[in-house]
PDB file of N, CA and C in Angstrom:
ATOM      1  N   UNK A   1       2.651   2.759  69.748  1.00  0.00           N
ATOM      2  CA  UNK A   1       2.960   2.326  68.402  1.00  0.00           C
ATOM      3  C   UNK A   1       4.455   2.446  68.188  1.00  0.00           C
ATOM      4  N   UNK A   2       4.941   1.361  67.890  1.00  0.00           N
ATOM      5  CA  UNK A   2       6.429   1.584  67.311  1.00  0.00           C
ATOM      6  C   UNK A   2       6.563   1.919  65.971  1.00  0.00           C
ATOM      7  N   UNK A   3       8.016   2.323  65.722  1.00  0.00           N
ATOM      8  CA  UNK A   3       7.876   2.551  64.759  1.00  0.00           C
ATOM      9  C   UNK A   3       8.542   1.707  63.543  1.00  0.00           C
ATOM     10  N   UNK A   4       8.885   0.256  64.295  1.00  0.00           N
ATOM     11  CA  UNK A   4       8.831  -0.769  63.391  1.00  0.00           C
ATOM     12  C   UNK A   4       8.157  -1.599  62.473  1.00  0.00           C
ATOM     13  N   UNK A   5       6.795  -1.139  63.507  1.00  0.00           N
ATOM     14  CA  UNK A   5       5.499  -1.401  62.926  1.00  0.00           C
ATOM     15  C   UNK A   5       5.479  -1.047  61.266  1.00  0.00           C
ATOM     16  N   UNK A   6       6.002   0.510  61.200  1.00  0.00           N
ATOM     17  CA  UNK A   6       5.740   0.779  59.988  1.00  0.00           C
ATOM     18  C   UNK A   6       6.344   0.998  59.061  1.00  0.00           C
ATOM     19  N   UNK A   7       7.994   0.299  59.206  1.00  0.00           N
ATOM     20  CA  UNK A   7       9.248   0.236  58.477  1.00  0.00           C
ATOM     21  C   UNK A   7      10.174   0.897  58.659  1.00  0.00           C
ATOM     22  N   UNK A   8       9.618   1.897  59.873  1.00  0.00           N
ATOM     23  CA  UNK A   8      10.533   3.278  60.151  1.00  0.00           C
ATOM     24  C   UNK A   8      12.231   3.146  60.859  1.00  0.00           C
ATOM     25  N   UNK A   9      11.934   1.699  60.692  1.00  0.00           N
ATOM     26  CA  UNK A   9      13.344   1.504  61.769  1.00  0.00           C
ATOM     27  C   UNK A   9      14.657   1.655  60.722  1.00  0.00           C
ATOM     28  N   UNK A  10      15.701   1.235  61.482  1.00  0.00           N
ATOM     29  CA  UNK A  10      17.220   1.109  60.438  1.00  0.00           C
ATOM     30  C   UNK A  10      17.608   0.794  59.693  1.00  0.00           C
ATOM     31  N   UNK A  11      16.606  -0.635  59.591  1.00  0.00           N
ATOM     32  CA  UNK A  11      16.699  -1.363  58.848  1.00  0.00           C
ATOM     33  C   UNK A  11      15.845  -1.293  57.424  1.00  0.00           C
ATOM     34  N   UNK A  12      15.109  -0.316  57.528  1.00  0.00           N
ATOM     35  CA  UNK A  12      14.465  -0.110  56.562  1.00  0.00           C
ATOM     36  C   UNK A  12      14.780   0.320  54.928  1.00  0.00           C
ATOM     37  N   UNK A  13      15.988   0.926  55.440  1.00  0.00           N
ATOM     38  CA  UNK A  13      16.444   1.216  54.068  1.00  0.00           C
ATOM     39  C   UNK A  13      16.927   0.410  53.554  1.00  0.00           C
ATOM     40  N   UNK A  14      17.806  -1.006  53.737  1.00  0.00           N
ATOM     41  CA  UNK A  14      17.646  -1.991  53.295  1.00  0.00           C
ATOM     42  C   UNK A  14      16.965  -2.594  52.273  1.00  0.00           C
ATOM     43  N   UNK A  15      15.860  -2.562  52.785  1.00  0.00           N
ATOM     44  CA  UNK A  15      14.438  -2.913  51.685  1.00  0.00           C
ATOM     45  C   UNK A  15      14.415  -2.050  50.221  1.00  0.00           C
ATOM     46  N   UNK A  16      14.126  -2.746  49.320  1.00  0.00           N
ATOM     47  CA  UNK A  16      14.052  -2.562  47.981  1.00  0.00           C
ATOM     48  C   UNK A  16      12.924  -1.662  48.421  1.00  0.00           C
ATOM     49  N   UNK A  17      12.855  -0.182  47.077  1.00  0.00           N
ATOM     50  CA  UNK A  17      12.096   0.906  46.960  1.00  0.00           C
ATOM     51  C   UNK A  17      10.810  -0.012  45.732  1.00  0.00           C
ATOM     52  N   UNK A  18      10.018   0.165  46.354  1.00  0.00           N
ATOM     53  CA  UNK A  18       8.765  -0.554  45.816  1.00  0.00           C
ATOM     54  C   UNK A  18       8.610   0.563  44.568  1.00  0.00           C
ATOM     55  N   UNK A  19       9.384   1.699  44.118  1.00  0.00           N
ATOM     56  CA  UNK A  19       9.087   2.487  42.931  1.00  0.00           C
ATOM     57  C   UNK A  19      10.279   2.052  42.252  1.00  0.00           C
ATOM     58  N   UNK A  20      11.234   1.509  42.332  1.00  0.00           N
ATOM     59  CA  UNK A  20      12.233   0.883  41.818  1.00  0.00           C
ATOM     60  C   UNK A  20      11.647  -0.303  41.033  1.00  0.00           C
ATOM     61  N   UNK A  21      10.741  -1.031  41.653  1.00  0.00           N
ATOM     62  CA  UNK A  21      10.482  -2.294  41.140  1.00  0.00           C
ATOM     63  C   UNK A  21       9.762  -2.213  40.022  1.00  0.00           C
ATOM     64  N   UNK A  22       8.486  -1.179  40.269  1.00  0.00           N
ATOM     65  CA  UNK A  22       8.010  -0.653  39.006  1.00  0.00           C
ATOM     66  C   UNK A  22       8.126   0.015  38.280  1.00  0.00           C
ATOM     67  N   UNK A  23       9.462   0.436  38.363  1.00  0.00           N
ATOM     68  CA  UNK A  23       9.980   1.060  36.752  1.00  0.00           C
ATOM     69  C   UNK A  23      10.786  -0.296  36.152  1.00  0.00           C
ATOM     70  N   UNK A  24      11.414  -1.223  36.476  1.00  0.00           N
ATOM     71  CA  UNK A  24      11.388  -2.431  36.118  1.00  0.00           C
ATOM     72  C   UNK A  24      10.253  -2.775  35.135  1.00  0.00           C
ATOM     73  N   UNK A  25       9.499  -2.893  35.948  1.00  0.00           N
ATOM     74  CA  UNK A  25       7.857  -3.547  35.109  1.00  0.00           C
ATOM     75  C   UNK A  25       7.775  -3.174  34.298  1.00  0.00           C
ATOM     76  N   UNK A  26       8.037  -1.678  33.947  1.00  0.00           N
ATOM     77  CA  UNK A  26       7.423  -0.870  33.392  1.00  0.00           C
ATOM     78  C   UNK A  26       8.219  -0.766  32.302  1.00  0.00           C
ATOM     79  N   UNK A  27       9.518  -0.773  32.389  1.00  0.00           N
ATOM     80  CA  UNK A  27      10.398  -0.953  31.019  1.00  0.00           C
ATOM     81  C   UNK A  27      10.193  -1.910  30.343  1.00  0.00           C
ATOM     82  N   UNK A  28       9.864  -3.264  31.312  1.00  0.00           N
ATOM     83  CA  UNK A  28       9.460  -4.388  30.676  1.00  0.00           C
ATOM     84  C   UNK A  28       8.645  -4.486  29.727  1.00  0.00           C
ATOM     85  N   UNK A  29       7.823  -3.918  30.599  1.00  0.00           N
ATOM     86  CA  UNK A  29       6.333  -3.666  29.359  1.00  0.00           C
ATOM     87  C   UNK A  29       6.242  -2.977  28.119  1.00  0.00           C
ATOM     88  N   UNK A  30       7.152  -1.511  28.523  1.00  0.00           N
ATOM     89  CA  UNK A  30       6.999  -0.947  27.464  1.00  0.00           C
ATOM     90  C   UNK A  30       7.816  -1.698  26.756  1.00  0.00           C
ATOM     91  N   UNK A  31       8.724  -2.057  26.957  1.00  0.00           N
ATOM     92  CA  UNK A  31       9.923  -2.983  25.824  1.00  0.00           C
ATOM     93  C   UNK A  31       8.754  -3.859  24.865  1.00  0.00           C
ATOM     94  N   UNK A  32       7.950  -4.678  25.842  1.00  0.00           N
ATOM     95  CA  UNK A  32       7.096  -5.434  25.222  1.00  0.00           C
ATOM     96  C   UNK A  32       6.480  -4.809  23.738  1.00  0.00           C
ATOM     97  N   UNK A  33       6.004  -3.673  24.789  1.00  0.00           N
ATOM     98  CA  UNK A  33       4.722  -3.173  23.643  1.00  0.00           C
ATOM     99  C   UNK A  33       5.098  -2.945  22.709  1.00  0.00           C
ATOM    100  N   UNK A  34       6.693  -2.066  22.472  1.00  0.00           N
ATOM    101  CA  UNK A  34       7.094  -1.597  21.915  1.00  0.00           C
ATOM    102  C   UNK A  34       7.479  -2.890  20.742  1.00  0.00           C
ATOM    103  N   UNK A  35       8.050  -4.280  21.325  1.00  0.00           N
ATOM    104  CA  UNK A  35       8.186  -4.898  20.559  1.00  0.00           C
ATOM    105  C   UNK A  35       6.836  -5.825  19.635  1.00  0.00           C
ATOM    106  N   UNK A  36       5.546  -5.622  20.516  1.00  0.00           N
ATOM    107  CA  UNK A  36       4.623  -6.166  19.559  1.00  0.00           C
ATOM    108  C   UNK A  36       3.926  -5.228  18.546  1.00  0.00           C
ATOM    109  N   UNK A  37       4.128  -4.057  18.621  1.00  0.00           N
ATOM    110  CA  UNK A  37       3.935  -2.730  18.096  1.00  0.00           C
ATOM    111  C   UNK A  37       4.533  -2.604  16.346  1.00  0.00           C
ATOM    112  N   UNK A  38       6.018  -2.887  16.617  1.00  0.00           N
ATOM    113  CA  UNK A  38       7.119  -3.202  15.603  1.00  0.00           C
ATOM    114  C   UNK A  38       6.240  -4.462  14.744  1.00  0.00           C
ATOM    115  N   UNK A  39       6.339  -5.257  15.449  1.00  0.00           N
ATOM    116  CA  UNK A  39       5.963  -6.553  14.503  1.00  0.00           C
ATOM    117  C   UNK A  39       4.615  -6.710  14.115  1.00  0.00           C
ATOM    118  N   UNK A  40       3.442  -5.506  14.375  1.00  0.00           N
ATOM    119  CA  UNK A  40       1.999  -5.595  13.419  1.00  0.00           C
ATOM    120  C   UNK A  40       2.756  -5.219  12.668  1.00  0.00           C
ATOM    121  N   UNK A  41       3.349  -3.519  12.798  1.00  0.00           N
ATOM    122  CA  UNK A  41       3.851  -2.840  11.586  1.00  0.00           C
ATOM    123  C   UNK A  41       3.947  -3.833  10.799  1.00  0.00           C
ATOM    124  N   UNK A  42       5.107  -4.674  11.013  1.00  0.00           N
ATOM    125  CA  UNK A  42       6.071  -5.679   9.861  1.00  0.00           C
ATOM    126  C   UNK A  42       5.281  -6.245   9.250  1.00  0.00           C
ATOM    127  N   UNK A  43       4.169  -6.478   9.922  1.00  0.00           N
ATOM    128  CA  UNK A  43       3.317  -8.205   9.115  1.00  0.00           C
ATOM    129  C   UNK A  43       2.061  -6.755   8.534  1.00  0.00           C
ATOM    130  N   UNK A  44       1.904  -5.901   8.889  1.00  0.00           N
ATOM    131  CA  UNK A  44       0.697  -4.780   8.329  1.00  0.00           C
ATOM    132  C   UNK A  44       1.443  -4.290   6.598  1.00  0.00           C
ATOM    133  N   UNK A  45       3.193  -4.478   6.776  1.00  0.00           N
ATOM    134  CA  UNK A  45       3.893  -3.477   5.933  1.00  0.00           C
ATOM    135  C   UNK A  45       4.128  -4.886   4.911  1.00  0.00           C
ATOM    136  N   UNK A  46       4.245  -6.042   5.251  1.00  0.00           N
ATOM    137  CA  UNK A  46       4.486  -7.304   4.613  1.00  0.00           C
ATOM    138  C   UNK A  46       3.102  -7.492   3.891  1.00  0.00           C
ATOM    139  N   UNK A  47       1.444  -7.638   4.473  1.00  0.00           N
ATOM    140  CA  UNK A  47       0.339  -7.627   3.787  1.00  0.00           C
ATOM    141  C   UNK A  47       0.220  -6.580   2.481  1.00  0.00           C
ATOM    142  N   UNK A  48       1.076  -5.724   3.121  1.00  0.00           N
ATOM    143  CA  UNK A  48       0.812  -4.417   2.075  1.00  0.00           C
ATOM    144  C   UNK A  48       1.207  -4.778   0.443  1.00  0.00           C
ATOM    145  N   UNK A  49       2.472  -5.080   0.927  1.00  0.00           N
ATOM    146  CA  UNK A  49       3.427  -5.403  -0.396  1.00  0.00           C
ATOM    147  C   UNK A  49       2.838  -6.817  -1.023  1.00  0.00           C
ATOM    148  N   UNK A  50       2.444  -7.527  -0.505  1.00  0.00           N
ATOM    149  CA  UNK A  50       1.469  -9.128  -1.037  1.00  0.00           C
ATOM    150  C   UNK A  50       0.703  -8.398  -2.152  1.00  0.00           C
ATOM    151  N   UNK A  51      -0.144  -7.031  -1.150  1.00  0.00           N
ATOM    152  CA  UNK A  51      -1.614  -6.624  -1.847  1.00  0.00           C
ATOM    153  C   UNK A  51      -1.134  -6.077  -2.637  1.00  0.00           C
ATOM    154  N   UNK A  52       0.225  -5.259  -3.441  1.00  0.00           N
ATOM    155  CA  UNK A  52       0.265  -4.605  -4.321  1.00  0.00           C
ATOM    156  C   UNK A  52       0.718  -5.672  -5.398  1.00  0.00           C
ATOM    157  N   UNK A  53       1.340  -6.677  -4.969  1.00  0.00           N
ATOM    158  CA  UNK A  53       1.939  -7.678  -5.886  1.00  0.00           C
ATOM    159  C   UNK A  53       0.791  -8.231  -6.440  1.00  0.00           C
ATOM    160  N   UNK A  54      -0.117  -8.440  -5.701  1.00  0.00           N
ATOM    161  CA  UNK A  54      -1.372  -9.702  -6.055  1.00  0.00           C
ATOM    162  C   UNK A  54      -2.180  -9.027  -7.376  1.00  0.00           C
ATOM    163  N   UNK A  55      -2.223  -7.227  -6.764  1.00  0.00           N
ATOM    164  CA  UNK A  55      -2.872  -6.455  -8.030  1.00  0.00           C
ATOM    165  C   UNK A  55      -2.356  -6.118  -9.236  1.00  0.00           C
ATOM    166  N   UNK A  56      -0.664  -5.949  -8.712  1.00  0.00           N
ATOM    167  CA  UNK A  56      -0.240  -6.337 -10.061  1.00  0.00           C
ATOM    168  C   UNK A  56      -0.401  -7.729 -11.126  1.00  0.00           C
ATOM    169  N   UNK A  57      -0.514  -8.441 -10.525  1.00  0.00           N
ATOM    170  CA  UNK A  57      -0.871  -9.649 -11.358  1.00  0.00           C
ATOM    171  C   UNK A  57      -1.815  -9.803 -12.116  1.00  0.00           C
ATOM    172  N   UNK A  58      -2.886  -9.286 -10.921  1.00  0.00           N
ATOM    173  CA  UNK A  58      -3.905  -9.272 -11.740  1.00  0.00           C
ATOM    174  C   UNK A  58      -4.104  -8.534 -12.950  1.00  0.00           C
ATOM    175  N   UNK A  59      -3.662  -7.398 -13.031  1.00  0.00           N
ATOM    176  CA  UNK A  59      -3.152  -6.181 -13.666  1.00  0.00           C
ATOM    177  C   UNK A  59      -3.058  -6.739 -15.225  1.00  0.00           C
ATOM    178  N   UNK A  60      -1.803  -7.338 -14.883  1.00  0.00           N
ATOM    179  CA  UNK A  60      -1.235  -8.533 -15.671  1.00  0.00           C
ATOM    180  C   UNK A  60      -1.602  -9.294 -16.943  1.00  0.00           C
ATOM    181  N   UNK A  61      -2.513 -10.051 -16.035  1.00  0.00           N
ATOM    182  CA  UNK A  61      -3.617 -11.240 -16.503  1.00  0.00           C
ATOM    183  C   UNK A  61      -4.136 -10.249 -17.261  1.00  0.00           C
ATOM    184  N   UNK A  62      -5.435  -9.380 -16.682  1.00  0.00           N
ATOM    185  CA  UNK A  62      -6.365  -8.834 -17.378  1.00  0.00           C
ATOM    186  C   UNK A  62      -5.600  -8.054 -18.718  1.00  0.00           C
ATOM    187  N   UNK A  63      -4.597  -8.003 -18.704  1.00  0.00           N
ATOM    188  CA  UNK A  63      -3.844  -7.263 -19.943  1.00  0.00           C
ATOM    189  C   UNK A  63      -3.394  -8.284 -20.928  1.00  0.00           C
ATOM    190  N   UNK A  64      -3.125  -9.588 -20.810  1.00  0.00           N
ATOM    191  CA  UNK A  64      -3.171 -10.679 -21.518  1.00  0.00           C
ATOM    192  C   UNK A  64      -4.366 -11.053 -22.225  1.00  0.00           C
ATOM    193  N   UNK A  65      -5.307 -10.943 -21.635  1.00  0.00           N
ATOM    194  CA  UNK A  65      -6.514 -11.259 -21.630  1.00  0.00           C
ATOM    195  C   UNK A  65      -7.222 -10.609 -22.726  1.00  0.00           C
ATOM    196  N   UNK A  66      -6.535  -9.265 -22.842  1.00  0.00           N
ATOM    197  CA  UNK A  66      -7.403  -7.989 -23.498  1.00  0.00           C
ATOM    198  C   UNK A  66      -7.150  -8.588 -24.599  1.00  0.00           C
ATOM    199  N   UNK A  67      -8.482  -7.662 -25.847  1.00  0.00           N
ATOM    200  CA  UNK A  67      -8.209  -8.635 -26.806  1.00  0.00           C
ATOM    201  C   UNK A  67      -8.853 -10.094 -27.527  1.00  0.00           C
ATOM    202  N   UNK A  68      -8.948 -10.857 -26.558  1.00  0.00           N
ATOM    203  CA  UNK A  68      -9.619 -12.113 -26.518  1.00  0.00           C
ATOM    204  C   UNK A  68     -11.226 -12.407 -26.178  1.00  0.00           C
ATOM    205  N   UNK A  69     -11.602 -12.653 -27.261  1.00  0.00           N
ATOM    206  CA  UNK A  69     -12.773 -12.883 -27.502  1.00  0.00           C
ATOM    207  C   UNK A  69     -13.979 -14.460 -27.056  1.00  0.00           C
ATOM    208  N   UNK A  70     -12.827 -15.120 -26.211  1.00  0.00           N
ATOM    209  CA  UNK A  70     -13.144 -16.619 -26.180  1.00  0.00           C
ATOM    210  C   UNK A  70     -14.124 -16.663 -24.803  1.00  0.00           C
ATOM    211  N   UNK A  71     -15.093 -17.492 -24.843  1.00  0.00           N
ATOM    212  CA  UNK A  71     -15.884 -18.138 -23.561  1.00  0.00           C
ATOM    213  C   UNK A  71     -15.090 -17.494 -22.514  1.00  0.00           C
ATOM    214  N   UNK A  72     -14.081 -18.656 -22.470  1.00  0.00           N
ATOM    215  CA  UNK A  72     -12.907 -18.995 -21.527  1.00  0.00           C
ATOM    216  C   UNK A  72     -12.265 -17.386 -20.945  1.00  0.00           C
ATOM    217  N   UNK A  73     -11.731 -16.351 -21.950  1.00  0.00           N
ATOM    218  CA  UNK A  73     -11.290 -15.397 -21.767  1.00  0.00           C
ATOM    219  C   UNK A  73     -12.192 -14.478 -20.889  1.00  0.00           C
ATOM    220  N   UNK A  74     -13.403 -14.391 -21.206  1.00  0.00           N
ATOM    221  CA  UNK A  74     -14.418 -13.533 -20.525  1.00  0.00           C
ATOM    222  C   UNK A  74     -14.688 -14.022 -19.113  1.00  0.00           C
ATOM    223  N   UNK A  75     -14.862 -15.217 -18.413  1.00  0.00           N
ATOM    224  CA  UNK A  75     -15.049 -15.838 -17.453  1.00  0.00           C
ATOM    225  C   UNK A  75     -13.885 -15.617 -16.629  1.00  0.00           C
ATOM    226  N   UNK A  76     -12.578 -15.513 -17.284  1.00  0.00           N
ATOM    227  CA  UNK A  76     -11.336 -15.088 -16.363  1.00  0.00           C
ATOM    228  C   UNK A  76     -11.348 -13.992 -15.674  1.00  0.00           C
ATOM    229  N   UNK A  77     -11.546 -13.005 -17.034  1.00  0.00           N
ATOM    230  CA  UNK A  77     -11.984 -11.314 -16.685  1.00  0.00           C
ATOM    231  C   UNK A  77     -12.940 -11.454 -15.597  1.00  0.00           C
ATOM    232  N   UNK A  78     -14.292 -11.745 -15.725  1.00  0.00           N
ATOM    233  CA  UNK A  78     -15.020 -11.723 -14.456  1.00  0.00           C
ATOM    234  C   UNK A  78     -14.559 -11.987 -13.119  1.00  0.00           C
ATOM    235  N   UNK A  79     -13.887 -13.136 -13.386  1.00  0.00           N
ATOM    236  CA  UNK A  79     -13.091 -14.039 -12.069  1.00  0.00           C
ATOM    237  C   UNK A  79     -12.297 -12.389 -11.592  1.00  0.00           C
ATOM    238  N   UNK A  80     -11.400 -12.217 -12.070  1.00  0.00           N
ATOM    239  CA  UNK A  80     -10.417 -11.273 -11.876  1.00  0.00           C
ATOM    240  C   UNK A  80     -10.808 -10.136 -11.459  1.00  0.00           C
ATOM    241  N   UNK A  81     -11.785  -9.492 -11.829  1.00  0.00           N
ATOM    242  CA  UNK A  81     -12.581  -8.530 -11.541  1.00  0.00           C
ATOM    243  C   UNK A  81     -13.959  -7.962 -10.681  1.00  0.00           C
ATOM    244  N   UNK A  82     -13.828  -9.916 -10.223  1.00  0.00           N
ATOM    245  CA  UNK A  82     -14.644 -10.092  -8.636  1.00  0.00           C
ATOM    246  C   UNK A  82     -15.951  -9.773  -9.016  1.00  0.00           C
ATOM    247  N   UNK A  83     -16.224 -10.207 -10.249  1.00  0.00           N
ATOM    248  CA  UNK A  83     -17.457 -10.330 -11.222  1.00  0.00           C
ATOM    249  C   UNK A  83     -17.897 -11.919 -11.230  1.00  0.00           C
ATOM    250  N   UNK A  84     -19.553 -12.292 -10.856  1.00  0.00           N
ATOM    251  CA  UNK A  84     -19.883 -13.740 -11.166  1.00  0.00           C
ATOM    252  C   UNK A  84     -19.501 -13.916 -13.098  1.00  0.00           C
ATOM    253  N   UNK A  85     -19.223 -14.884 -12.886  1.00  0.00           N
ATOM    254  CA  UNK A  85     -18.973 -15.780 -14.087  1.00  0.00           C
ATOM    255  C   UNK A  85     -20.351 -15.763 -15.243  1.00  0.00           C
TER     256      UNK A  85
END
């Protein structure tokens, strides 16, 4: 058996360290993750602020609303309050 067979020769060091390559990968990836990680946050932290705006509105409405005695007024309230009509 030589020992070229199994990279052992001079030339071997030459050759790229196959643990070199995968810390490459591996930054890669984590870079990745790290960057799709960031951007649920953003769009999780962006839904958030929608949902507090949307309830304020509603908030809103139903405080306009108060008060009012009409068909029309009561059917809103329900609407708003995720009540059938």
């Amino acid at each position: 058996m030589s020992s070229c067979r199994y990279g052992l020769n001079a030339g071997a060091a030459a050759v790229a360290h196959p643990i070199g390559r995968f810390r490459i990968i591996r930054t890669r990836t984590n870079r990745q993750l790290n960057t799709a990680i960031q951007e649920l946050h953003d769009r999780a932290e962006s839904e958030r602020r929608w949902r507090l705006t949307t309830e304020q509105r509603i908030e809103r409405a139903l405080a306009l609303l108060e008060g009012q005695d009409t068909d029309l007024a009561a059917r809103l309230r329900a609407v708003l309050q995720g009540d059938q009509p």
